[in-house]
Protein backbone atom coordinates (compact mmCIF):
# COMPACT_ATOMS: atom_id res chain seq x y z
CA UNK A 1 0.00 0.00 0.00
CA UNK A 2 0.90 3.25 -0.66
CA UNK A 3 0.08 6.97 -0.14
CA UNK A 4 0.06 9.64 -3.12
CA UNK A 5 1.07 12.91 -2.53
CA UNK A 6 1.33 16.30 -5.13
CA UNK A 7 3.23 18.87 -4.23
CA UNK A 8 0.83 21.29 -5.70
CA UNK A 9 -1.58 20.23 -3.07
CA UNK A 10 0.19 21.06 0.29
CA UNK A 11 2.83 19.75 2.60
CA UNK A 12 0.80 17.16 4.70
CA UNK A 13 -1.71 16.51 1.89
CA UNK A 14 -3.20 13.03 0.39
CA UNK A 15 -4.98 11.39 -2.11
CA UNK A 16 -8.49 10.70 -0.16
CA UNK A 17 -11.49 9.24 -1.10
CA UNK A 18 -14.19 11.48 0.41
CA UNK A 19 -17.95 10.11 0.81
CA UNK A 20 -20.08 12.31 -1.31
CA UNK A 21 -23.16 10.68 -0.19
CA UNK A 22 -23.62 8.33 -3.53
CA UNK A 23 -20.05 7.83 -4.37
CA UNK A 24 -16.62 8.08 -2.53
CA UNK A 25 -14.62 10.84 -4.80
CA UNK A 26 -10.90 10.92 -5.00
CA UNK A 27 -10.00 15.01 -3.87
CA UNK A 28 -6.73 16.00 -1.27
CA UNK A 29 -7.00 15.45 2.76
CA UNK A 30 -4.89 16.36 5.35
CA UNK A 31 -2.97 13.03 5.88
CA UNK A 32 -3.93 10.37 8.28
CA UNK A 33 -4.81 6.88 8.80
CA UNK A 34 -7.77 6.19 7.11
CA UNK A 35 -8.72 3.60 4.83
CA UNK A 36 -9.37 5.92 2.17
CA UNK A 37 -5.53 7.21 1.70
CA UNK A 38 -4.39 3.80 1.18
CA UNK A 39 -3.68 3.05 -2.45
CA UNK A 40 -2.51 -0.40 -4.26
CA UNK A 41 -0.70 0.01 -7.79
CA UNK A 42 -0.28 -3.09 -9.89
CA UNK A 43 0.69 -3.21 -13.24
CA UNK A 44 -1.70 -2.76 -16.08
CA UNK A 45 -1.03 -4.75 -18.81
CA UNK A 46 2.14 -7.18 -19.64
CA UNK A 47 4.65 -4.07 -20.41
CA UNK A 48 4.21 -2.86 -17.03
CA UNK A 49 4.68 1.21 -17.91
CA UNK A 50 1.41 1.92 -17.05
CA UNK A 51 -0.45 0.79 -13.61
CA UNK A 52 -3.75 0.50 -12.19
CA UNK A 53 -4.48 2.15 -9.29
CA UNK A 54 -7.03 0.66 -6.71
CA UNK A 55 -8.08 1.77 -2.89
CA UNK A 56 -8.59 0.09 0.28
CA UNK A 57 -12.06 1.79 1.04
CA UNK A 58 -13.60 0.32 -2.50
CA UNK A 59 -12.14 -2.59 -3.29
CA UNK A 60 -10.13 -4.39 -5.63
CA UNK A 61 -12.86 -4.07 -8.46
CA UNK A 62 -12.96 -0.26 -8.41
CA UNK A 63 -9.97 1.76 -10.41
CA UNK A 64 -8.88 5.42 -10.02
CA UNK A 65 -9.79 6.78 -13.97
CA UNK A 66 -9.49 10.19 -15.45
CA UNK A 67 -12.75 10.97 -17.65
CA UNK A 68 -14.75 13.75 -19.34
CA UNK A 69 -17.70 15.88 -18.52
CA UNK A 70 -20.05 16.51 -20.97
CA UNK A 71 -18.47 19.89 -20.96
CA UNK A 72 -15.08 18.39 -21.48
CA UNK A 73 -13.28 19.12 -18.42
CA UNK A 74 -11.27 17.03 -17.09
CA UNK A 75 -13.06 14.67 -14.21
CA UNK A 76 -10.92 12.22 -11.96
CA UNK A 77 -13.42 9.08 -10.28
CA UNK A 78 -13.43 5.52 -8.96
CA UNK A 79 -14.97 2.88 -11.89
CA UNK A 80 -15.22 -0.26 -12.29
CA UNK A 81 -11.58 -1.75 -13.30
CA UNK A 82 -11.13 -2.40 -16.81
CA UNK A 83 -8.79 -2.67 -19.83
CA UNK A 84 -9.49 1.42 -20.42
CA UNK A 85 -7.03 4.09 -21.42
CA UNK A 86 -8.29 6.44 -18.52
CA UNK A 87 -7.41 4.19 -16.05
CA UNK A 88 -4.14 3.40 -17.12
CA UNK A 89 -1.37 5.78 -14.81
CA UNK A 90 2.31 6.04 -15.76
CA UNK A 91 4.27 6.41 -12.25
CA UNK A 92 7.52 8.30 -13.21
CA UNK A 93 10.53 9.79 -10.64
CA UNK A 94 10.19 13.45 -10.25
């Protein structure tokens, strides 16, 4: 398990899944114990550059994915896991 950090979002910030009432929704939380910051990353795929990322709090069949709006903009969610392009994450060394 891991945590995921951005430096963008704050010294002592996480990758959370917050309860939205329907859905648990992937925003930044002051970091702590919960089951919510705790992320798995396996490989997605048999070249192994790209992962999928999965959380404690949802299970193994649910899979951080980027998507669209109908708008356009940019939308980050759990979904179901699949062979998809949005859920597909490159993990590179800063």
């Amino acid at each position: 398990m891991v945590r995921m950090h951005n430096g963008n979002a704050g010294a002592g910030m996480c990758l959370d899944l917050v309860k939205d009432g329907n859905n648990q929704v992937p925003a930044f939380a002051p970091c702590g114990q919960g089951n919510g910051q705790h992320w798995s990353v396996t490989p997605a795929g048999r070249a192994a550059r790209y992962f999928q990322v999965r959380n404690d709090s949802t299970g193994a069949d649910m899979c951080l994915a980027i998507g669209r709006r109908p708008d356009q903009t940019l939308v980050i969610r759990m979904v179901p896991c699949a062979n998809a392009a949005g859920q597909r994450w490159r993990i590179t060394p800063q």
